[in-house]
N, C-alpha and C. Protein backbone atom coordinates (compact mmCIF):
# COMPACT_ATOMS: atom_id res chain seq x y z
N UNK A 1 -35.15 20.50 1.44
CA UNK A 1 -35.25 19.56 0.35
C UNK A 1 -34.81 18.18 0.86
N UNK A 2 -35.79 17.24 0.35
CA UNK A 2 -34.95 15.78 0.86
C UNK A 2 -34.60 15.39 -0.08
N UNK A 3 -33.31 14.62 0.16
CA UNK A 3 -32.36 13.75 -0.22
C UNK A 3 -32.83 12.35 -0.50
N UNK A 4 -32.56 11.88 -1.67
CA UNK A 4 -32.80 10.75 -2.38
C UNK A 4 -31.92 9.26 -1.75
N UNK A 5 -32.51 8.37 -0.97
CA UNK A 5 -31.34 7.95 -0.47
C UNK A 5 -30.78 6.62 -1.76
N UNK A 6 -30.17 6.56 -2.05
CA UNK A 6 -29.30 5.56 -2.78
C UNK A 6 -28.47 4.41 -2.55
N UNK A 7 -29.01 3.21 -2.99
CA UNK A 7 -29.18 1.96 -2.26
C UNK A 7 -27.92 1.18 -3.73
N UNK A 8 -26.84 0.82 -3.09
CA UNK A 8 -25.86 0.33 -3.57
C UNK A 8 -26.00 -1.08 -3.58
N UNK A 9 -26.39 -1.84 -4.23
CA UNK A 9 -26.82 -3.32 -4.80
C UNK A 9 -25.16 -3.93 -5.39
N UNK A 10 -24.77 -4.62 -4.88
CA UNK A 10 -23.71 -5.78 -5.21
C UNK A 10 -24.19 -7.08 -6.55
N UNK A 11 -23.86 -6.48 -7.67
CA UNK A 11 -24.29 -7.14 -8.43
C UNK A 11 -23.83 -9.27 -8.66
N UNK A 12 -22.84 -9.10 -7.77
CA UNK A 12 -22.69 -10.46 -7.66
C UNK A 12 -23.69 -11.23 -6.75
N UNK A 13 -24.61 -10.46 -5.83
CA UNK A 13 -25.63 -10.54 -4.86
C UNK A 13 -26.90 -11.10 -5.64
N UNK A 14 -26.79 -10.24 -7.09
CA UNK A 14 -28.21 -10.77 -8.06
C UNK A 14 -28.57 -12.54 -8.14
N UNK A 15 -29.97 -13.12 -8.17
CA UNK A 15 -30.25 -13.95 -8.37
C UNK A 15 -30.78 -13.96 -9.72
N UNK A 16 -30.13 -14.94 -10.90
CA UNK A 16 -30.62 -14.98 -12.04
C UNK A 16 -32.10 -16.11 -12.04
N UNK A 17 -32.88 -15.84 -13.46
CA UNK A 17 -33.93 -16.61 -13.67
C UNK A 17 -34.28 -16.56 -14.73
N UNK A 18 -33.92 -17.98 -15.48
CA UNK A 18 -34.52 -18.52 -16.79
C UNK A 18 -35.65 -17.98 -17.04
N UNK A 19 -35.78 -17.14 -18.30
CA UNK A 19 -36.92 -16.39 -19.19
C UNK A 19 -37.57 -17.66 -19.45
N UNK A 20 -38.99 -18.08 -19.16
CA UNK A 20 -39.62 -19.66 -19.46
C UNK A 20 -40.19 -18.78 -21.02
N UNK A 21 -39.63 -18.17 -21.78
CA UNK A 21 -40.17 -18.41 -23.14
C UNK A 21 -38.86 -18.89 -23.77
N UNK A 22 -37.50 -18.50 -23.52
CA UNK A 22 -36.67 -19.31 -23.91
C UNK A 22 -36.25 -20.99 -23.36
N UNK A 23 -36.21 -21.72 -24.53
CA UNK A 23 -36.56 -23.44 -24.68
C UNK A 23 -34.61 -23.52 -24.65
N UNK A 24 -34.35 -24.60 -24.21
CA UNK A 24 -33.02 -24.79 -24.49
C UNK A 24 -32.67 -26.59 -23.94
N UNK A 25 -31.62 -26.80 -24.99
CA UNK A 25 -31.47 -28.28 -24.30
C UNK A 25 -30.07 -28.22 -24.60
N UNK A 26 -29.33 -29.87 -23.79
CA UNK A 26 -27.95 -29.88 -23.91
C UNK A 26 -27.64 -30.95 -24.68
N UNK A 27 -27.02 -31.40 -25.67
CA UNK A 27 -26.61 -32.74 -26.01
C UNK A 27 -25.66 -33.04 -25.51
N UNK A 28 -25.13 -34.46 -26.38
CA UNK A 28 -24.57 -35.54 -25.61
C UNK A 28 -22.90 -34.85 -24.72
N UNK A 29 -22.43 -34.10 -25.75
CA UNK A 29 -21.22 -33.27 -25.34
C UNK A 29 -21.12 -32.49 -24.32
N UNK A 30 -22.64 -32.10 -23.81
CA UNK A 30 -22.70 -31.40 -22.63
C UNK A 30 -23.24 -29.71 -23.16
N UNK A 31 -23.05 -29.52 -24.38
CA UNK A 31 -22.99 -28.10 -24.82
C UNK A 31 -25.14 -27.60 -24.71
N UNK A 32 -24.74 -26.43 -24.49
CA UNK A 32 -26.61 -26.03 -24.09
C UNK A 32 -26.81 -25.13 -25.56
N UNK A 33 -28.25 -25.50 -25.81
CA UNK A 33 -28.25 -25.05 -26.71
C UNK A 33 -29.92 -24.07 -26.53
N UNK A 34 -29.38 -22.53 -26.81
CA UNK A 34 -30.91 -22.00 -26.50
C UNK A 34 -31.80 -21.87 -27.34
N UNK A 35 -33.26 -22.39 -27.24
CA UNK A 35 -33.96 -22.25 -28.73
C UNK A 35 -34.88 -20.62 -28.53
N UNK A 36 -35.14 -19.87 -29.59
CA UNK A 36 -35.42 -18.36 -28.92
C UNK A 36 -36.58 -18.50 -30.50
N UNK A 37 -37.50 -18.40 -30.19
CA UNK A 37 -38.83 -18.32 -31.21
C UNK A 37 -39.14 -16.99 -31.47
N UNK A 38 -39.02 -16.58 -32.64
CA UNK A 38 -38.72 -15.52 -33.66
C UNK A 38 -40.45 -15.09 -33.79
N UNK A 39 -41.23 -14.24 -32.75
CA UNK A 39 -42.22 -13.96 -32.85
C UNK A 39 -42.48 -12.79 -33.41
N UNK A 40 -43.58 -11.73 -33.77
CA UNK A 40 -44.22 -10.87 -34.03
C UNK A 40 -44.32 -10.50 -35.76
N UNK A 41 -45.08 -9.41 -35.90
CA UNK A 41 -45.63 -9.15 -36.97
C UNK A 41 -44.20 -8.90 -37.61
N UNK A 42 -43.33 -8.33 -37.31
CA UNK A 42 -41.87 -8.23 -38.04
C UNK A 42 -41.33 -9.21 -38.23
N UNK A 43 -40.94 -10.27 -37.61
CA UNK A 43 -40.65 -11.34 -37.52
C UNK A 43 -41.28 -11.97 -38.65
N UNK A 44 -42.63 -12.41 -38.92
CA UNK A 44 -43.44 -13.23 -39.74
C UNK A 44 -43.00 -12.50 -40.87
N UNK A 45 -43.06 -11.26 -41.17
CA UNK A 45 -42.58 -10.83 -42.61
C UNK A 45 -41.01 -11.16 -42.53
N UNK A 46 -40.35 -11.18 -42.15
CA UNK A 46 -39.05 -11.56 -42.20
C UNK A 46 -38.63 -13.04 -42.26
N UNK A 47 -39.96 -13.67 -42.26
CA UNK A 47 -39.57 -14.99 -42.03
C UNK A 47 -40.25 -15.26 -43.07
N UNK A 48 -41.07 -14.71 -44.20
CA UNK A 48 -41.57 -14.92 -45.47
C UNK A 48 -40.37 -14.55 -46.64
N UNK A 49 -39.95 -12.91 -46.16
CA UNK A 49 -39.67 -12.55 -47.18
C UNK A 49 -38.08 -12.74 -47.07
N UNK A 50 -37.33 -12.76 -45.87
CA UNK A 50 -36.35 -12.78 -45.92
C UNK A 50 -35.68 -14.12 -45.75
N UNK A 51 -36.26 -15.36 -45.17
CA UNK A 51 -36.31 -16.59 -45.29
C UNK A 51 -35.73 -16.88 -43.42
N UNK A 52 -36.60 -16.00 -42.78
CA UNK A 52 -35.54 -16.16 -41.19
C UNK A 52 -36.35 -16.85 -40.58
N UNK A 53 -35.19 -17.91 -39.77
CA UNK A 53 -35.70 -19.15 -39.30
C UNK A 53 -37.09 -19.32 -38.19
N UNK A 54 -38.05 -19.67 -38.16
CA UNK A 54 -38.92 -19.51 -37.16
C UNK A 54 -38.46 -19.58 -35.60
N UNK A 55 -36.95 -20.31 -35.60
CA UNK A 55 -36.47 -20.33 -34.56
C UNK A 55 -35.28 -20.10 -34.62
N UNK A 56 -34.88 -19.10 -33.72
CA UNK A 56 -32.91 -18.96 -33.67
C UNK A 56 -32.48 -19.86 -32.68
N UNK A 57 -31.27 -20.55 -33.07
CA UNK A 57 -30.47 -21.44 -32.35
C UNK A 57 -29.09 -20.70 -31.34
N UNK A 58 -29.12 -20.61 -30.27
CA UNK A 58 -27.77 -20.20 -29.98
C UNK A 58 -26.78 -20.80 -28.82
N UNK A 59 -25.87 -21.72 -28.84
CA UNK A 59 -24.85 -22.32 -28.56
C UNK A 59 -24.27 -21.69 -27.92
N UNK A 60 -24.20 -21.87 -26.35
CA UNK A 60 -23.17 -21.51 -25.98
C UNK A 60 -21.57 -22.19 -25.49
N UNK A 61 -21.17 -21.63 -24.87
CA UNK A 61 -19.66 -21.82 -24.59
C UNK A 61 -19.29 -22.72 -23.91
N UNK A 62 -18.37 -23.55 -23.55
CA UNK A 62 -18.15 -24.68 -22.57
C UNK A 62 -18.81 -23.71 -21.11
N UNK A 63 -17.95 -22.73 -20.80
CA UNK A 63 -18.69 -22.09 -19.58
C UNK A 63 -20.32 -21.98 -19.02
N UNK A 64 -20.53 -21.42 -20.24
CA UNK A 64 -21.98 -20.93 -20.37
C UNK A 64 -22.70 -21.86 -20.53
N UNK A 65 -22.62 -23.23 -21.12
CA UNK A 65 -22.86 -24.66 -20.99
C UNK A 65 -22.79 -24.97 -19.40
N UNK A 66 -22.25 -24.81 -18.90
CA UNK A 66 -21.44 -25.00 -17.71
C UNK A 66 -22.66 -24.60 -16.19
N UNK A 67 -22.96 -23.02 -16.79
CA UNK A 67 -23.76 -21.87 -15.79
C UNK A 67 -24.89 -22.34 -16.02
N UNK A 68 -25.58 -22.22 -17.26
CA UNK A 68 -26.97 -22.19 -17.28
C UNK A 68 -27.81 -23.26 -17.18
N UNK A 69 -27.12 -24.14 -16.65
CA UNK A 69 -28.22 -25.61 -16.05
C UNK A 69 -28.01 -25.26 -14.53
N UNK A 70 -27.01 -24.83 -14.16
CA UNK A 70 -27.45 -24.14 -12.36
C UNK A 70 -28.40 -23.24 -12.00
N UNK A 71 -28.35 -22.26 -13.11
CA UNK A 71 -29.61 -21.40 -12.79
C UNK A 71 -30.95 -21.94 -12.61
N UNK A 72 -31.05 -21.46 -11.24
CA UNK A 72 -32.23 -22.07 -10.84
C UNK A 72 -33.54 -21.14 -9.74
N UNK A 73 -33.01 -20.15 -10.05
CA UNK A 73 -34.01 -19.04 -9.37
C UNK A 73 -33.56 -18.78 -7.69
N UNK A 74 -32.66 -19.33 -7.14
CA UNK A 74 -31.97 -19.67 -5.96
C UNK A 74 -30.48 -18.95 -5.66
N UNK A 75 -29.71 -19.40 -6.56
CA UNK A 75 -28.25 -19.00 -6.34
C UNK A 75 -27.94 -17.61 -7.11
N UNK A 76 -27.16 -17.17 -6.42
CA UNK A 76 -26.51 -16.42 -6.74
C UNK A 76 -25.64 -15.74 -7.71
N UNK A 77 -25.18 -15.07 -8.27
CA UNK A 77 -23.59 -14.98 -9.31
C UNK A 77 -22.63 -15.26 -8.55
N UNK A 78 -22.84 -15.01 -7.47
CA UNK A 78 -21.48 -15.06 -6.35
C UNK A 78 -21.45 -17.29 -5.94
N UNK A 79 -22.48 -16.92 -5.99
CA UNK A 79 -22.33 -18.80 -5.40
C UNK A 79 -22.41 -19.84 -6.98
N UNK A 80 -22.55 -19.26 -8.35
CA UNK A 80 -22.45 -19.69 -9.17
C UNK A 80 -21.01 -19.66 -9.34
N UNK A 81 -20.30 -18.56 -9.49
CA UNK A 81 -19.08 -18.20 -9.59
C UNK A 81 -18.28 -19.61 -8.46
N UNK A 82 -18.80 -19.84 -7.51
CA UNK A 82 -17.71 -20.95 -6.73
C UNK A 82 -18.05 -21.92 -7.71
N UNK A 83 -19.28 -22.67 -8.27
CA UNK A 83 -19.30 -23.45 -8.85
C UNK A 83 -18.48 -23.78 -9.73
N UNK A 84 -18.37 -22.64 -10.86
CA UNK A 84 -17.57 -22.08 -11.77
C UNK A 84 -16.22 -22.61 -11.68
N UNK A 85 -15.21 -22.12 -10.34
CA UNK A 85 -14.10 -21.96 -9.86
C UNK A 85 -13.72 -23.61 -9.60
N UNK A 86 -14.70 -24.11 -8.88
CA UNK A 86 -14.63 -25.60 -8.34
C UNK A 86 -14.56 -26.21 -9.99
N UNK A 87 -15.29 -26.35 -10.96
CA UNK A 87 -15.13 -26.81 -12.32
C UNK A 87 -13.69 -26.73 -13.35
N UNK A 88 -13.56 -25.13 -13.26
CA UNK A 88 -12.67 -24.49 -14.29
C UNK A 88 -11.27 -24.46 -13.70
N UNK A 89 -11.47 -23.91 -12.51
CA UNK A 89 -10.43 -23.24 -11.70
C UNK A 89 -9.58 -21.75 -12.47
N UNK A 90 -8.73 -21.81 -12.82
CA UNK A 90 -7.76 -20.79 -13.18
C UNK A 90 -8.43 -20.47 -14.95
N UNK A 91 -8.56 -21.44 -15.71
CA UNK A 91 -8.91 -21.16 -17.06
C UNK A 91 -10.21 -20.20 -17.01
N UNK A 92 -10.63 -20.09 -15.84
CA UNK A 92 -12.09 -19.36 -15.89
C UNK A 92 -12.07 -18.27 -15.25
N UNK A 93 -10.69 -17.48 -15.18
CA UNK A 93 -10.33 -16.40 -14.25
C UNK A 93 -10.07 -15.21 -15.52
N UNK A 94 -10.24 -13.97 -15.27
CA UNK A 94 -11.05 -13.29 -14.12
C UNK A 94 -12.07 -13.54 -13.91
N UNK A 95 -12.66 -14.75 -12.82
CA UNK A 95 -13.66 -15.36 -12.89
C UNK A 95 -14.57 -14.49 -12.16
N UNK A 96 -15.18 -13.81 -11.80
CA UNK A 96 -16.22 -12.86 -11.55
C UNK A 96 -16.50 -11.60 -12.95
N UNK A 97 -15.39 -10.65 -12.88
CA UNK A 97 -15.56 -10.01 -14.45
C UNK A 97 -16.07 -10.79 -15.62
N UNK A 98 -15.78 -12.57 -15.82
CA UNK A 98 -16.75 -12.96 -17.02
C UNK A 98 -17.94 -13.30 -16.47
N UNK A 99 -18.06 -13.95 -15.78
CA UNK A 99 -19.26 -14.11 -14.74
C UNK A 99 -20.41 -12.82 -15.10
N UNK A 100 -19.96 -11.80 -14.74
CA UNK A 100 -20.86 -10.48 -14.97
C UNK A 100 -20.88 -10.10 -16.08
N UNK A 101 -20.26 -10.61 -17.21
CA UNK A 101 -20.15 -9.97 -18.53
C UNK A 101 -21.37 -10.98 -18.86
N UNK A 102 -20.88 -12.31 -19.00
CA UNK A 102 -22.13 -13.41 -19.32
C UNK A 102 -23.73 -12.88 -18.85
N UNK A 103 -23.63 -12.45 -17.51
CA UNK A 103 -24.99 -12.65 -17.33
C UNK A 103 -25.23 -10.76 -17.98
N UNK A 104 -24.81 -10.33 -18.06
CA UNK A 104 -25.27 -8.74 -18.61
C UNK A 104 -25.17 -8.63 -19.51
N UNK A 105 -25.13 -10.14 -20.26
CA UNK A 105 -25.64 -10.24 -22.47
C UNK A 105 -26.98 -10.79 -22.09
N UNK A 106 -26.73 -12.16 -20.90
CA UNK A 106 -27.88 -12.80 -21.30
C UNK A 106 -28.96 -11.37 -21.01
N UNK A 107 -29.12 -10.78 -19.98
CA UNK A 107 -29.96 -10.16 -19.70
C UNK A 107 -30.46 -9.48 -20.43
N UNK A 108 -29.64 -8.44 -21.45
CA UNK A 108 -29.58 -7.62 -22.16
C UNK A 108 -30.60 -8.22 -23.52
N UNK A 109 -30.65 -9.28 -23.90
CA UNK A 109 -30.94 -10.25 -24.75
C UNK A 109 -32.40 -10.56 -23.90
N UNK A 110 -32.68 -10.52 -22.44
CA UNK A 110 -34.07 -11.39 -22.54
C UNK A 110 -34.30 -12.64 -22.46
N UNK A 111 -32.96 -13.15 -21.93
CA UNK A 111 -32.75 -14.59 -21.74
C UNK A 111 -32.89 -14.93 -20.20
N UNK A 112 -32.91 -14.13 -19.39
CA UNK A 112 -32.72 -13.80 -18.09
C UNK A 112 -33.37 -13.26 -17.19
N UNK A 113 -34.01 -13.31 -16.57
CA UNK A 113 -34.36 -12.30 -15.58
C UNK A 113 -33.94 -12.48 -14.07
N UNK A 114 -34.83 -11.26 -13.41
CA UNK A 114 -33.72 -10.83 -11.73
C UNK A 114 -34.85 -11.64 -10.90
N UNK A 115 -34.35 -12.38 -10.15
CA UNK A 115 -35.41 -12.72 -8.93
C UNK A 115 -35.69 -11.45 -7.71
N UNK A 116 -36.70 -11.01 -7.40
CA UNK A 116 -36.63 -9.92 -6.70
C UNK A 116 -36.39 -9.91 -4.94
């Protein structure tokens, strides 16, 4: 019988990449703001009957303000994370554990994807 071989991936190694259906801008404060367009046949009835916005707004965090104008299909979590460190320093520690928490909502959500 052969053996399955199993390939151990360093998730700080991942390269993130802006979903181009999510729209997002920053104002003057610096804060990013993601615009996420409320599509499909569920959606449209929910947006008749239940009054839901054609577009959801979602704000993120000084951090996350911070990350998601670096993402750029290039860097890393690991080389974002220095960015991070060089910015925040200590207030942004355990700075890898949020680092990976952040990007494993955005992902989870569809805000994100993996460069391969």
């Amino acid at each position: 019988m052969k053996r399955k071989q199993v390939i151990h991936e360093n998730y700080l190694d991942k390269v993130p990449v802006h979903n181009p259906a999510i729209g997002w801008k920053t104002d003057e404060a610096g804060t990013v703001t993601l615009e996420i367009e409320n599509k499909g046949l569920a959606n449209r009835i929910a947006q008749k009957v239940l009054k839901k916005p054609k577009i959801t707004y979602i704000h993120l965090d000084e951090n996350g303000s911070f990350v998601w104008p670096l993402i750029d299909g290039k860097s890393s979590i690991l080389e974002l994370g220095k960015a991070v460190d060089n910015r925040f320093g200590e207030a942004a520690h355990p700075l890898y554990e949020r680092l990976a928490k952040f990007f494993q909502i955005l992902d989870s959500y569809g805000f994100i994807t993996w460069k391969e």
